[in-house]
N, C-alpha and C. Protein backbone atom coordinates (compact mmCIF):
# COMPACT_ATOMS: atom_id res chain seq x y z
N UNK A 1 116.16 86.32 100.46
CA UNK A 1 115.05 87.10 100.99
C UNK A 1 115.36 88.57 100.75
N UNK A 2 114.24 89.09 100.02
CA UNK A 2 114.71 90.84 100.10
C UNK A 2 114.17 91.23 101.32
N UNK A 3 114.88 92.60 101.17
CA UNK A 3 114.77 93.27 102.46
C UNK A 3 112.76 93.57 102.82
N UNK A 4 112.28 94.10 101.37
CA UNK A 4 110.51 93.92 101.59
C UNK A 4 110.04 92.67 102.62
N UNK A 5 110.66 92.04 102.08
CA UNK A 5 109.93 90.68 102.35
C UNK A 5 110.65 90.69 104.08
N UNK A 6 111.82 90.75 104.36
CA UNK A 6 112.43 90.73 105.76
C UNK A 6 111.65 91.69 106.54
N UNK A 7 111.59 92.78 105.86
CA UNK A 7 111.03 93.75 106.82
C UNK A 7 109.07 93.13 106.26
N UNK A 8 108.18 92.54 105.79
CA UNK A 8 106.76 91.99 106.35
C UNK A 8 107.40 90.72 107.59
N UNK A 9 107.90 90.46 107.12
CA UNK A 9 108.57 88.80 108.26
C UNK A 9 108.01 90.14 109.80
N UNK A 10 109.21 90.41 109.58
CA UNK A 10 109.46 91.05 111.07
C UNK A 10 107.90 91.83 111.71
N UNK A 11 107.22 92.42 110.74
CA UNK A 11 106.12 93.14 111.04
C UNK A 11 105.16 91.64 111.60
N UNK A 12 105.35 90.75 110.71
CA UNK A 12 103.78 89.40 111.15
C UNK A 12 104.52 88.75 112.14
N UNK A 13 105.75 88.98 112.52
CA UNK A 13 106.39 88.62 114.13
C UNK A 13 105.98 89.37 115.08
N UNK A 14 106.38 90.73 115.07
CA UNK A 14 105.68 91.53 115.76
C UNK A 14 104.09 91.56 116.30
N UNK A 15 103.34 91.39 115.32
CA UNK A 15 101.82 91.36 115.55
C UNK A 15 101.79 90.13 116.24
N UNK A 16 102.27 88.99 115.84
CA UNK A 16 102.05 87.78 116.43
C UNK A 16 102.17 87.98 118.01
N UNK A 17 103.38 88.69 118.24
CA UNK A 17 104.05 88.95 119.57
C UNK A 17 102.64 89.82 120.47
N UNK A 18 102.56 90.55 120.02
CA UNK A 18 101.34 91.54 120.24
C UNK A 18 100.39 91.08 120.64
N UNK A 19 99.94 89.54 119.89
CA UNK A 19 98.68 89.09 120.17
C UNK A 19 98.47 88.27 121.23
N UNK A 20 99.82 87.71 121.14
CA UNK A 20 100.14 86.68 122.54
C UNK A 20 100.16 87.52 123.87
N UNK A 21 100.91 88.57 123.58
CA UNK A 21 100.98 89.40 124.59
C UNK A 21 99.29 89.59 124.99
N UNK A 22 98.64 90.59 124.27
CA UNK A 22 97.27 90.81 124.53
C UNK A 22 96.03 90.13 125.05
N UNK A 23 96.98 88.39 125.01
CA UNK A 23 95.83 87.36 124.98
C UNK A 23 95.75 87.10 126.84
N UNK A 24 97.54 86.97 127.34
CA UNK A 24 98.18 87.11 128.64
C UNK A 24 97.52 88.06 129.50
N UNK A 25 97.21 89.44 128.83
CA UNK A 25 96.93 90.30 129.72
C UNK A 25 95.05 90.39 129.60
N UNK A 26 93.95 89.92 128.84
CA UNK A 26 92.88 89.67 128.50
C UNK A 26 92.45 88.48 129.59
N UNK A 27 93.50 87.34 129.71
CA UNK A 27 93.24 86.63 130.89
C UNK A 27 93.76 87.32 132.25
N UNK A 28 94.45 87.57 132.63
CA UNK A 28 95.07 88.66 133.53
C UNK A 28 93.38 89.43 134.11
N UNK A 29 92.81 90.51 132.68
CA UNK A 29 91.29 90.92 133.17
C UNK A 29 90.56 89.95 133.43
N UNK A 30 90.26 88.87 133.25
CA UNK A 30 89.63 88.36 133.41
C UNK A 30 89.23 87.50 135.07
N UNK A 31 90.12 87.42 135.33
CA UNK A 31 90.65 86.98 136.39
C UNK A 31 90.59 87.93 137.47
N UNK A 32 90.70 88.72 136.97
CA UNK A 32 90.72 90.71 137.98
C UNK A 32 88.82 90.81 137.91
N UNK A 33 88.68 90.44 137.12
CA UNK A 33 86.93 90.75 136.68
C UNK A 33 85.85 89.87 137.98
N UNK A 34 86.60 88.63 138.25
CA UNK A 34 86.06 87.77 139.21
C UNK A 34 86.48 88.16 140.57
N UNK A 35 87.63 88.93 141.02
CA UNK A 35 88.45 89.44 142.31
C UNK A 35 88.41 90.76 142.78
N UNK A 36 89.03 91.71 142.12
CA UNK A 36 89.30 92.81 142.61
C UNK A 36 88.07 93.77 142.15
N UNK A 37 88.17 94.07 143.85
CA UNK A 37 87.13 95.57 143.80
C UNK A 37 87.68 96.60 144.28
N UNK A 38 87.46 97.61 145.09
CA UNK A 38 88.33 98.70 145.98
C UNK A 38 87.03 98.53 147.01
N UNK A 39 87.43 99.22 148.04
CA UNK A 39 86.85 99.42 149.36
C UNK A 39 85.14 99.41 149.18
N UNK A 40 85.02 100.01 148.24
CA UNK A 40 82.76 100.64 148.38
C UNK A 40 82.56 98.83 147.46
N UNK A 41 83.97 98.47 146.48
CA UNK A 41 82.88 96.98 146.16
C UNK A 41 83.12 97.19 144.72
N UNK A 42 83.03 98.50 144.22
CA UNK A 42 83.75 98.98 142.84
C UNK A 42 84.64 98.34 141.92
N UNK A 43 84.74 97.39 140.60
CA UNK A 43 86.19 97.25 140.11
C UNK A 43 86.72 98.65 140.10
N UNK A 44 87.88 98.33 140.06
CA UNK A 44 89.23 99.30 139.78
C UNK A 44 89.12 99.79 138.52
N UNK A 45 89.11 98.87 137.06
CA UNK A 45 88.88 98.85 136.02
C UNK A 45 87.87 98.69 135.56
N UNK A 46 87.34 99.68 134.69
CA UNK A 46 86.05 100.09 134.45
C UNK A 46 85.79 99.02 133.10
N UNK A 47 86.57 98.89 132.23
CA UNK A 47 86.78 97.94 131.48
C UNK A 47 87.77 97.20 130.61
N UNK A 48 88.11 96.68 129.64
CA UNK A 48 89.43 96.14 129.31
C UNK A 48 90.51 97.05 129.05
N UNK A 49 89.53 98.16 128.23
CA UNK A 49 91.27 99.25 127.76
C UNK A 49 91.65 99.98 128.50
N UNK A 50 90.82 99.95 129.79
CA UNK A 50 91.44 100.98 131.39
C UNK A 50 92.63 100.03 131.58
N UNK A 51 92.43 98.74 131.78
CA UNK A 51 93.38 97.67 132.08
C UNK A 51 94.58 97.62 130.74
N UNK A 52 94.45 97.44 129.86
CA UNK A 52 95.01 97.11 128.47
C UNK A 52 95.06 98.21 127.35
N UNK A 53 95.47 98.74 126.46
CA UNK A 53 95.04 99.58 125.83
C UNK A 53 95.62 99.05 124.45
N UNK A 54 95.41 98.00 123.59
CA UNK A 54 95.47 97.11 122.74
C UNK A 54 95.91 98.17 121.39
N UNK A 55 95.42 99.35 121.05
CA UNK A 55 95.84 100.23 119.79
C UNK A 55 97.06 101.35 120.27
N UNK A 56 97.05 101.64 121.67
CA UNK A 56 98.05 102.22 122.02
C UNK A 56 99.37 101.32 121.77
N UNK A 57 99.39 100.10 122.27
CA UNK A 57 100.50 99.32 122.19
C UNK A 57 100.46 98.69 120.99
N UNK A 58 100.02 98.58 119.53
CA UNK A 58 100.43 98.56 118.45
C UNK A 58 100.94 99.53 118.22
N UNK A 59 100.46 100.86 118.28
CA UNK A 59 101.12 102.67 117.90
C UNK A 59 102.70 102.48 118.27
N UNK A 60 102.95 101.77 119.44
CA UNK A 60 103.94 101.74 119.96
C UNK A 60 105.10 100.82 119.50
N UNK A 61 104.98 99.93 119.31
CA UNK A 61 105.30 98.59 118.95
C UNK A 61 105.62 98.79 117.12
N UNK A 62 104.84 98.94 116.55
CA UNK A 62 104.53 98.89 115.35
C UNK A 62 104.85 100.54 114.51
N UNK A 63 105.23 101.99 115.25
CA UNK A 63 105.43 102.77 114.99
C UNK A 63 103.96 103.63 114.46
N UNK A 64 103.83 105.09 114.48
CA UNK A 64 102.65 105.36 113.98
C UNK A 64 102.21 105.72 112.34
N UNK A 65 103.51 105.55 111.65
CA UNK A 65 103.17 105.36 110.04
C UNK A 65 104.02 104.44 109.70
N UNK A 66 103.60 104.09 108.10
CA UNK A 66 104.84 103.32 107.95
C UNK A 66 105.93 104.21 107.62
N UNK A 67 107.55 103.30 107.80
CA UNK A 67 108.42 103.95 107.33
C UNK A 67 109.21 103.96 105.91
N UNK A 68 109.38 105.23 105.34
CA UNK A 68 109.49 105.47 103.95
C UNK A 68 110.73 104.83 103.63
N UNK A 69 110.92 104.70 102.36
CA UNK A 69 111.79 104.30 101.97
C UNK A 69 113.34 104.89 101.70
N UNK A 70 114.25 104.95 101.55
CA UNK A 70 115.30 105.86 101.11
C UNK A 70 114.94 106.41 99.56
N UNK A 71 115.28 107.88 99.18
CA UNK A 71 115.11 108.34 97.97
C UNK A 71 115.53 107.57 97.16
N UNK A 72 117.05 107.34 97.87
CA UNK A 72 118.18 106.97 96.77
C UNK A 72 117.92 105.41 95.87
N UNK A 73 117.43 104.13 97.35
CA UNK A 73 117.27 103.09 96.50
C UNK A 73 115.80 102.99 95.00
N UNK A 74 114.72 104.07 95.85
CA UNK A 74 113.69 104.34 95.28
C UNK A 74 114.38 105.11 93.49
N UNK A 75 114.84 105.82 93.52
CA UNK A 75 115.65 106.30 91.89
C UNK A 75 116.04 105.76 91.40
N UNK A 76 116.96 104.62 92.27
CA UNK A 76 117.92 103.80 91.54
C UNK A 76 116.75 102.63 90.69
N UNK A 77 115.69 102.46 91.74
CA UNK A 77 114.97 101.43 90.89
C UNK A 77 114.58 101.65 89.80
N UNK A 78 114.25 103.27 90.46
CA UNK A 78 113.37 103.63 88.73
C UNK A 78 114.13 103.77 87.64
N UNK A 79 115.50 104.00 87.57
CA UNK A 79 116.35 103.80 86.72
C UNK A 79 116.58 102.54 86.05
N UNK A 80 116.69 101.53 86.79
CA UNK A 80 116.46 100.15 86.51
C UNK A 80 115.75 100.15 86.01
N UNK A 81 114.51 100.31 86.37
CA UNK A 81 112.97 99.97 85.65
C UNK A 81 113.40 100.80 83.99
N UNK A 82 114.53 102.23 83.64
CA UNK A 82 114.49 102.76 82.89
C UNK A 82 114.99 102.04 81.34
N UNK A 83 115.79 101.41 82.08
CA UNK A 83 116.77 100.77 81.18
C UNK A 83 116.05 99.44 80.51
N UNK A 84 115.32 99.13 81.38
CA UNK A 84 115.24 97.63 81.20
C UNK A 84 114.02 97.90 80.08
N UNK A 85 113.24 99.19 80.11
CA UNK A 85 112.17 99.85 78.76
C UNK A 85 113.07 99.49 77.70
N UNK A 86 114.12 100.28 78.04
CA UNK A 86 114.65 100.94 76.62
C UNK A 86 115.84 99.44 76.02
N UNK A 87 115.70 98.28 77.07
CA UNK A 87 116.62 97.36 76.53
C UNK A 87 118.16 97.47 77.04
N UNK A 88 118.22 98.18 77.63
CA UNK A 88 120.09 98.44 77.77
C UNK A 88 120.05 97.33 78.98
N UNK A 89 119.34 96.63 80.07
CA UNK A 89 119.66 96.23 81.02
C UNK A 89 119.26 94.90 80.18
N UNK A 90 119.51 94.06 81.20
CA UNK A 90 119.07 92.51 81.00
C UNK A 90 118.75 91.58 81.98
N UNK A 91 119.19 92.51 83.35
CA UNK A 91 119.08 91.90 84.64
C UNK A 91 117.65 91.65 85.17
């Protein structure tokens, strides 16, 4: 397994994790949606992302860009890629 491929694994684990999570706390509202009011009769939560905030906790989870690569392995490839034009590699 290359590391690309280790590091999507880990990202479609993550999301998976995320979703389960999200699904837990979606029933959680739901359940709050049939019960809780405050004193005048009011929910508490005005709606799911007062309760949940589903893009905040990807930002979080998931980081807010992706992360770059190292220069160094990025040159080295292209060097690879250089050789293998011009025939000197074979790998």
């Amino acid at each position: 397994m290359t590391v690309r491929e280790y590091n999507l694994r880990m990202k479609g684990y993550l999301i998976k994790h995320l979703e389960t999570e999200r699904n837990i706390y979606l029933s959680a509202f739901i359940k709050r949606n049939a019960e809780a009011t405050n004193q005048s009769g009011e929910y508490i939560y005005k709606d799911f992302k007062d309760f949940y905030d589903y893009d905040e906790r990807k930002r979080k989870l998931l980081g807010d860009k992706p992360k770059q690569l190292d220069k160094t392995i990025v040159n080295r490839a292209k060097r690879v890629k250089e050789l293998r034009e011009k025939g000197g590699i074979n790998v």
